[in-house]
Protein backbone atom coordinates (compact mmCIF):
# COMPACT_ATOMS: atom_id res chain seq x y z
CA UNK A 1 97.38 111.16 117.80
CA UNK A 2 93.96 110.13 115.32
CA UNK A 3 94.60 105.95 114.91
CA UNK A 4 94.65 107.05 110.99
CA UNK A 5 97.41 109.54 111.75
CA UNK A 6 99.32 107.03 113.46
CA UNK A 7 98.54 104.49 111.13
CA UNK A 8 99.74 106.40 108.38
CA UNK A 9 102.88 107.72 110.61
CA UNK A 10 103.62 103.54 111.04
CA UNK A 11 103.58 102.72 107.43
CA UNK A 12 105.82 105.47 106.54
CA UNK A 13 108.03 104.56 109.28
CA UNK A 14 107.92 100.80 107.21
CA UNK A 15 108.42 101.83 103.86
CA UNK A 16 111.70 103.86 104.73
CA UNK A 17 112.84 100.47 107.02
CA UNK A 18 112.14 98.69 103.36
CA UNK A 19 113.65 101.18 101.27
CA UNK A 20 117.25 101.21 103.95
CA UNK A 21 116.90 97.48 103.44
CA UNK A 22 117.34 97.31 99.90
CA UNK A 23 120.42 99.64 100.05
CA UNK A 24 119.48 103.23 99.49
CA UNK A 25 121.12 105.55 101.80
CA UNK A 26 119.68 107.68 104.38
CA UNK A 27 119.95 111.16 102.21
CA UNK A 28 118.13 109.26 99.06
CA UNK A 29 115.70 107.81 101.45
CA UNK A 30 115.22 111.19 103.39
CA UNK A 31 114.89 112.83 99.73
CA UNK A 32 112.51 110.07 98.46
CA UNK A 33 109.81 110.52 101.52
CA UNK A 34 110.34 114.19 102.13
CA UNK A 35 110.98 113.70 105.43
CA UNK A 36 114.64 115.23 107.34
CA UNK A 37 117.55 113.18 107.91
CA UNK A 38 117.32 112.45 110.73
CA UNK A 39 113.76 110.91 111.36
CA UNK A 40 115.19 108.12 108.38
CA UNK A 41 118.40 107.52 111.01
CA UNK A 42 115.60 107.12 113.83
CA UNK A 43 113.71 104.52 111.53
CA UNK A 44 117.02 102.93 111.07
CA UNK A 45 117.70 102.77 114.52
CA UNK A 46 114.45 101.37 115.70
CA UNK A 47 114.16 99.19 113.32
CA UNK A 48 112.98 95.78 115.20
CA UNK A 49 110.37 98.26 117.27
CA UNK A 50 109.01 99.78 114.64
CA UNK A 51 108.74 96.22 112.27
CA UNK A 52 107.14 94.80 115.74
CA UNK A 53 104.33 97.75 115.97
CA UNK A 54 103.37 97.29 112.02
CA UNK A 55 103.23 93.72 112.48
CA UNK A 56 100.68 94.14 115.79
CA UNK A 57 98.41 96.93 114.29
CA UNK A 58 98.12 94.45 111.21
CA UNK A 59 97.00 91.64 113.42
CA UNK A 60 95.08 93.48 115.90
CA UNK A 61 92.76 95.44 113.07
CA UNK A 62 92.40 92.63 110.85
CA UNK A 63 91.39 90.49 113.98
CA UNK A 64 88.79 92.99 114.92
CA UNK A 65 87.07 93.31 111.53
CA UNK A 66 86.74 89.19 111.64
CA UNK A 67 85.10 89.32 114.93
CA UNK A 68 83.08 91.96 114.47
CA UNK A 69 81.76 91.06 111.17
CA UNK A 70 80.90 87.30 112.94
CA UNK A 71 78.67 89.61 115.76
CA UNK A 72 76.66 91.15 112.32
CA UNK A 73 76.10 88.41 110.68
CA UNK A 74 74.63 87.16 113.78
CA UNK A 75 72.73 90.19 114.92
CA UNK A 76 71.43 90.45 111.28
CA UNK A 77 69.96 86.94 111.17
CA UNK A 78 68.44 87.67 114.78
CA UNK A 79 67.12 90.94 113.98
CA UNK A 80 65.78 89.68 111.17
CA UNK A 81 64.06 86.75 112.72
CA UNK A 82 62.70 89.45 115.76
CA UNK A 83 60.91 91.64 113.01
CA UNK A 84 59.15 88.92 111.23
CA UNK A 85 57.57 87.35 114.26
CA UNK A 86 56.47 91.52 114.82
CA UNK A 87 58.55 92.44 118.05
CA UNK A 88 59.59 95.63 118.20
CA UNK A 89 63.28 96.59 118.14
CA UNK A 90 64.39 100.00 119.10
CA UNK A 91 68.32 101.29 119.80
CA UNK A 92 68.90 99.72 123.02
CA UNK A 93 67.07 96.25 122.89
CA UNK A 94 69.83 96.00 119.41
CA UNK A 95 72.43 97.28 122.05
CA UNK A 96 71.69 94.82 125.00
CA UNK A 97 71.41 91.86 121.99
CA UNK A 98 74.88 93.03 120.73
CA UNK A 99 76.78 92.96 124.03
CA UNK A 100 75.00 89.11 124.77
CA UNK A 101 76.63 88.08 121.33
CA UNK A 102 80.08 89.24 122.10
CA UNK A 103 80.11 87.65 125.35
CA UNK A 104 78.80 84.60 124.04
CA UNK A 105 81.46 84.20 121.92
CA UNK A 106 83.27 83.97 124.20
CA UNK A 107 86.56 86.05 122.88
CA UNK A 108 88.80 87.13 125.43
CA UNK A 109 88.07 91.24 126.45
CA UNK A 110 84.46 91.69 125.04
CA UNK A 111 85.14 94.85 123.98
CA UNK A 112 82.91 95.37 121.05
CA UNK A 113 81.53 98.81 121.80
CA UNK A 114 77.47 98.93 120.75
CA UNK A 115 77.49 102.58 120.70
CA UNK A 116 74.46 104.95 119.29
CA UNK A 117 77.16 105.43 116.51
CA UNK A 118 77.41 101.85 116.06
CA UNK A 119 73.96 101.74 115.25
């Protein structure tokens, strides 16, 4: 499944947790989110799982997006240093500088990925 599929599959899965909590019942709820019976008695019965995986995809994307913003800032101000003492930067030098300021960091995994997309 896309991560935006299953994102979207999570916070669906959420919102009808929320919407049991505060006392509708599973037809109202099922009828609300156009989604079958039974997939709102699944929600209900996984409840604690499914609070758990919102609750890590939260954390783990928002803790991404402050790391990786940290390695652009610093990249930036080093790229921007390199090109106005007139070295020349091309894809893979940027690469190579990329991967040497994640592991500097020194957050656990290293696992920014300094793909030809990235760039």
């Amino acid at each position: 499944m896309e991560p935006k599929k299953k994102r979207k599959v999570v916070d669906t899965k959420l919102a009808i947790v929320k919407d049991l909590d505060e006392g509708h019942n599973i037809r109202a709820t099922a009828n609300k989110f156009s989604v079958s019976k039974g997939i709102v008695q699944a929600a209900k019965e996984n409840k604690d799982l499914i609070l758990k995986e919102a609750e890590s995809n939260h954390s783990l994307s928002k803790a991404r997006i402050i790391k990786h913003n940290e390695i652009n800032v610093i990249l930036w101000r080093w790229f921007a240093t390199a090109c106005v003492r007139g070295y020349p930067i091309i894809g893979p030098i940027l690469q190579g500088k990329v991967k040497q300021i994640d592991s500097e960091l020194g957050v656990e995994g290293g696992d920014f990925l300094a793909s030809k997309g990235w760039l």
